[in-house]
PDB file of N, CA and C in Angstrom:
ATOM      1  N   UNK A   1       0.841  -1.166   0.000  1.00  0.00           N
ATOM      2  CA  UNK A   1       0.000   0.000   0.000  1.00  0.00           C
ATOM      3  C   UNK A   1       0.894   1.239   0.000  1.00  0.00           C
ATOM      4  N   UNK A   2       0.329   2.501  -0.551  1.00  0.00           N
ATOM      5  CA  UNK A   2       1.660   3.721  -0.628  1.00  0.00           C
ATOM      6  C   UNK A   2       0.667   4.371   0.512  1.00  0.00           C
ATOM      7  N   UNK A   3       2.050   4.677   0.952  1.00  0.00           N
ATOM      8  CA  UNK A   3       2.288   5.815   2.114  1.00  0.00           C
ATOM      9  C   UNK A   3       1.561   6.837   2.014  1.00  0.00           C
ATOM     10  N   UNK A   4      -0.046   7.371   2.812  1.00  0.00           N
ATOM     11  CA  UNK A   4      -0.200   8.299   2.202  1.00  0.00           C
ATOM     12  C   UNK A   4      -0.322   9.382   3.643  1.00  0.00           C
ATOM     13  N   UNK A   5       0.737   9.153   4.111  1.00  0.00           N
ATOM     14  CA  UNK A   5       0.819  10.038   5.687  1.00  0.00           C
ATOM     15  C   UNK A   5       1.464  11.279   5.149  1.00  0.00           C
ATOM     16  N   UNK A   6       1.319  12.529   5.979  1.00  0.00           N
ATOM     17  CA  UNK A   6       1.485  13.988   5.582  1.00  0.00           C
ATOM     18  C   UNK A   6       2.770  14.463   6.334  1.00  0.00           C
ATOM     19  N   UNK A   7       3.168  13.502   7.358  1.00  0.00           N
ATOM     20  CA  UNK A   7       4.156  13.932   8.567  1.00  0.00           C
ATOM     21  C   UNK A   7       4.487  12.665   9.234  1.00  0.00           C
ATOM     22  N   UNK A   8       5.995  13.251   9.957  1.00  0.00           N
ATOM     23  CA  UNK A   8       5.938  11.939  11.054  1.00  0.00           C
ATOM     24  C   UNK A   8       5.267  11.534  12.143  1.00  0.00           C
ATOM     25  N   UNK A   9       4.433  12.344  12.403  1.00  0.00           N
ATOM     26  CA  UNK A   9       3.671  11.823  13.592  1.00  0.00           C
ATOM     27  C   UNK A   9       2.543  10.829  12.817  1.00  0.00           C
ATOM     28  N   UNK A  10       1.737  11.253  11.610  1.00  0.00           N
ATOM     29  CA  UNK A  10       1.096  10.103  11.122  1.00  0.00           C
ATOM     30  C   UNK A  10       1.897   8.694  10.495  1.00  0.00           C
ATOM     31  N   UNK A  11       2.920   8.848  10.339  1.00  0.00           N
ATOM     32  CA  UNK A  11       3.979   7.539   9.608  1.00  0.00           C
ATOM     33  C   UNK A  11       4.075   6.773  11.057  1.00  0.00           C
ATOM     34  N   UNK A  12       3.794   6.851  12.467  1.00  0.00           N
ATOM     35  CA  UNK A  12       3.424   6.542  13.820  1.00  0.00           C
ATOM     36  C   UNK A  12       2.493   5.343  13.374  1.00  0.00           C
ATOM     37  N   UNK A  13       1.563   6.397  12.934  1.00  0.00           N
ATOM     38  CA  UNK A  13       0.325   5.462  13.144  1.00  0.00           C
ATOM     39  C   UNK A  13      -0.248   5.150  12.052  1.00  0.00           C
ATOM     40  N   UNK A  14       0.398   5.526  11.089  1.00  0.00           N
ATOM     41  CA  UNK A  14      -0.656   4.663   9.065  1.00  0.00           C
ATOM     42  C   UNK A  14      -0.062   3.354   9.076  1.00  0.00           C
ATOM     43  N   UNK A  15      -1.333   2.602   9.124  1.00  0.00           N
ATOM     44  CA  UNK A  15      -0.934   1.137   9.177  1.00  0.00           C
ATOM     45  C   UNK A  15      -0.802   0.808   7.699  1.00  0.00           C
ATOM     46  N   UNK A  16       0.714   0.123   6.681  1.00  0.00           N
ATOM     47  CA  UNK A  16       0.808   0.167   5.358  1.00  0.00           C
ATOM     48  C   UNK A  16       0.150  -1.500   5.396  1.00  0.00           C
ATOM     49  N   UNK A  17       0.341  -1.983   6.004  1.00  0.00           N
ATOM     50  CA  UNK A  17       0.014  -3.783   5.765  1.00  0.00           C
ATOM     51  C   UNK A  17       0.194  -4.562   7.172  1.00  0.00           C
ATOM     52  N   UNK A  18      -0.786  -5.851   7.146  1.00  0.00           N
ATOM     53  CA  UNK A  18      -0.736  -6.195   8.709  1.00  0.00           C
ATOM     54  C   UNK A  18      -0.957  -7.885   7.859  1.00  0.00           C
ATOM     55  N   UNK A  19      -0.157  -8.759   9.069  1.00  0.00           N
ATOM     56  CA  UNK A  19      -1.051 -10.174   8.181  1.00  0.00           C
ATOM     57  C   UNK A  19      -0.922 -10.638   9.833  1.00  0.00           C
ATOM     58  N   UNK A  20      -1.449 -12.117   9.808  1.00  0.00           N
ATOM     59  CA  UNK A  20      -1.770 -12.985  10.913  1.00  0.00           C
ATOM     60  C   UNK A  20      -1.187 -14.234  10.572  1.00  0.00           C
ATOM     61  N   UNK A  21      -0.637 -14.021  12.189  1.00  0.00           N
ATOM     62  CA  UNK A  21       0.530 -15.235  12.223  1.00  0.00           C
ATOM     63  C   UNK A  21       0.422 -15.929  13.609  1.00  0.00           C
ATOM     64  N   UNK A  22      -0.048 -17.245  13.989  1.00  0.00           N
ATOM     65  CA  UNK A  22      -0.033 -17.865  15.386  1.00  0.00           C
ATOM     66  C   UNK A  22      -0.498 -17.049  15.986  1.00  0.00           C
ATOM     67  N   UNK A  23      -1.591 -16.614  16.283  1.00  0.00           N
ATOM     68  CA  UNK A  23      -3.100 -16.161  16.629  1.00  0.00           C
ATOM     69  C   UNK A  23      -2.241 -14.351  17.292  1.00  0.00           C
ATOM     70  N   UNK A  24      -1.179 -13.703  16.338  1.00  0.00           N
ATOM     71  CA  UNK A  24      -0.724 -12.768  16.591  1.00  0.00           C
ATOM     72  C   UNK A  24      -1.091 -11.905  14.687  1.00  0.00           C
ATOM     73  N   UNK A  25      -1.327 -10.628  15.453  1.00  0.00           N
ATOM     74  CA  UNK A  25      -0.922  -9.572  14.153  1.00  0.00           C
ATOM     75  C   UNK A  25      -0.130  -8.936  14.221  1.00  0.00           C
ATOM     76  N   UNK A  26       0.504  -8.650  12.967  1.00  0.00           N
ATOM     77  CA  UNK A  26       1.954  -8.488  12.762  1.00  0.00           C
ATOM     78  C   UNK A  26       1.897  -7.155  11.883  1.00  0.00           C
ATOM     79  N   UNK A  27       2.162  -5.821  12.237  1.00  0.00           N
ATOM     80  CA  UNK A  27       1.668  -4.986  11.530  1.00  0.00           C
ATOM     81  C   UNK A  27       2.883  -3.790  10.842  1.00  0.00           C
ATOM     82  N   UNK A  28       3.265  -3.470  10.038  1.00  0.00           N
ATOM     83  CA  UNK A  28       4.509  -2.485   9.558  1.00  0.00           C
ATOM     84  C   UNK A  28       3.455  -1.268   9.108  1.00  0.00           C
ATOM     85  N   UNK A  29       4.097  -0.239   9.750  1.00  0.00           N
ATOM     86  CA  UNK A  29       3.638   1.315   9.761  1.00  0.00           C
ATOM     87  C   UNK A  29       4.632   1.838   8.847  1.00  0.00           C
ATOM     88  N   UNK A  30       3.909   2.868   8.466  1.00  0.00           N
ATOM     89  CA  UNK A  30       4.816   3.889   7.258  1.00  0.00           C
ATOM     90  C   UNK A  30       5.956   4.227   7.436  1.00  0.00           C
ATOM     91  N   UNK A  31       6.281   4.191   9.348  1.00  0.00           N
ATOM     92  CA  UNK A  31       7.903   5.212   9.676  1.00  0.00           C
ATOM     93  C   UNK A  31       8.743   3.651   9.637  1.00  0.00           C
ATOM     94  N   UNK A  32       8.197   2.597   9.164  1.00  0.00           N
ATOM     95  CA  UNK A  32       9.425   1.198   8.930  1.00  0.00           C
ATOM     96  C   UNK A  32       8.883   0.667  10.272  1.00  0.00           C
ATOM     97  N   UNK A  33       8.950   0.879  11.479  1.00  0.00           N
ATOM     98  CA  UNK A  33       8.426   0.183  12.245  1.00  0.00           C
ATOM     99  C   UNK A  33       7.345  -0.898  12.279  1.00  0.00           C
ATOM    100  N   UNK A  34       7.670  -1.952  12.881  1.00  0.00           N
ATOM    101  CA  UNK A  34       6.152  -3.132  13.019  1.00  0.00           C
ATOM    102  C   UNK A  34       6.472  -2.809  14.570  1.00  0.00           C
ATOM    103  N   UNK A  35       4.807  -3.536  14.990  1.00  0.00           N
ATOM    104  CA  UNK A  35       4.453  -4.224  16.444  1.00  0.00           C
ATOM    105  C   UNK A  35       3.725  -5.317  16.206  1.00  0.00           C
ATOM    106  N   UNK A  36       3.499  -5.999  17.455  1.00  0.00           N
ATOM    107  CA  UNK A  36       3.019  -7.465  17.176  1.00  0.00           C
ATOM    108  C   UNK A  36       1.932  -6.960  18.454  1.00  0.00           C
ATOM    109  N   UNK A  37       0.386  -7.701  18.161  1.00  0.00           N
ATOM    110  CA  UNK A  37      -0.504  -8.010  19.095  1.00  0.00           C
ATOM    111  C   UNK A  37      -1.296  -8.930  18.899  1.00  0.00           C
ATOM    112  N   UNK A  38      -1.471  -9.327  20.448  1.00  0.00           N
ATOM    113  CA  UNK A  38      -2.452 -10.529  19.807  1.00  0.00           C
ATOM    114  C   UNK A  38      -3.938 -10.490  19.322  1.00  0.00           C
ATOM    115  N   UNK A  39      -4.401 -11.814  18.506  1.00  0.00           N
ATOM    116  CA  UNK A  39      -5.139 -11.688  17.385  1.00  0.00           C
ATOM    117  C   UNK A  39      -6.353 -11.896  18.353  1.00  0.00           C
ATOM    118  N   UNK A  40      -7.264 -11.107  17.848  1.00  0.00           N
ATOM    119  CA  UNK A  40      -9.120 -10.718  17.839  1.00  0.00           C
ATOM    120  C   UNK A  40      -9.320  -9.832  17.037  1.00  0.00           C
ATOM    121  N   UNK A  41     -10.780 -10.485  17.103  1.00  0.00           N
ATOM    122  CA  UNK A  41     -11.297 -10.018  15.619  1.00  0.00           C
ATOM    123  C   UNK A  41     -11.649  -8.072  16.245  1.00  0.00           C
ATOM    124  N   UNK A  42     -11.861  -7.518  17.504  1.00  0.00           N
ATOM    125  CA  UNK A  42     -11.516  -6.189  17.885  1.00  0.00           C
ATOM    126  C   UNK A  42     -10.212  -5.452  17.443  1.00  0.00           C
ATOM    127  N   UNK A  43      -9.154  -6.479  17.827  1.00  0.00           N
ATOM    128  CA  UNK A  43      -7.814  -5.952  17.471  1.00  0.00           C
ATOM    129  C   UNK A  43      -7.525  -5.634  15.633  1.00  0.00           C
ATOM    130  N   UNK A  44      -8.271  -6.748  15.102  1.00  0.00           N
ATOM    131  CA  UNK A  44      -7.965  -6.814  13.462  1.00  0.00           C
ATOM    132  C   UNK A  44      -9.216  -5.339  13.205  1.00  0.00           C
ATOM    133  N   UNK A  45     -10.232  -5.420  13.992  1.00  0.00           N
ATOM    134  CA  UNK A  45     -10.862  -4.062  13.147  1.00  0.00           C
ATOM    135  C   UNK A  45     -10.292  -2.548  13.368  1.00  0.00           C
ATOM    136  N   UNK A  46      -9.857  -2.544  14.440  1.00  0.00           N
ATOM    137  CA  UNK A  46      -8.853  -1.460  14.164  1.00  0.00           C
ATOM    138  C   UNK A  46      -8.307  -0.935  13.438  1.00  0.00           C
TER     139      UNK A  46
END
């Protein structure tokens, strides 16, 4: 997905792609950073 954040404080938080792995989501943000949390279907609608 392209980057469509305006600044670094949104490259924080624009989620570019997330997938699911061993009941965890695995998510990489625009500033290169990932975090990992675990998987529900609350957490995935986010």
């Amino acid at each position: 997905m392209k980057d469509y954040s305006l600044n670094i404080d949104e490259k924080k938080q624009y989620i570019l792609s997330y997938k699911i792995e061993n009941q965890k989501i695995i998510t990489k943000l625009a500033s290169g950073e990932s975090y990992i949390i675990p998987y529900t279907i609350e957490n995935e609608k986010k």
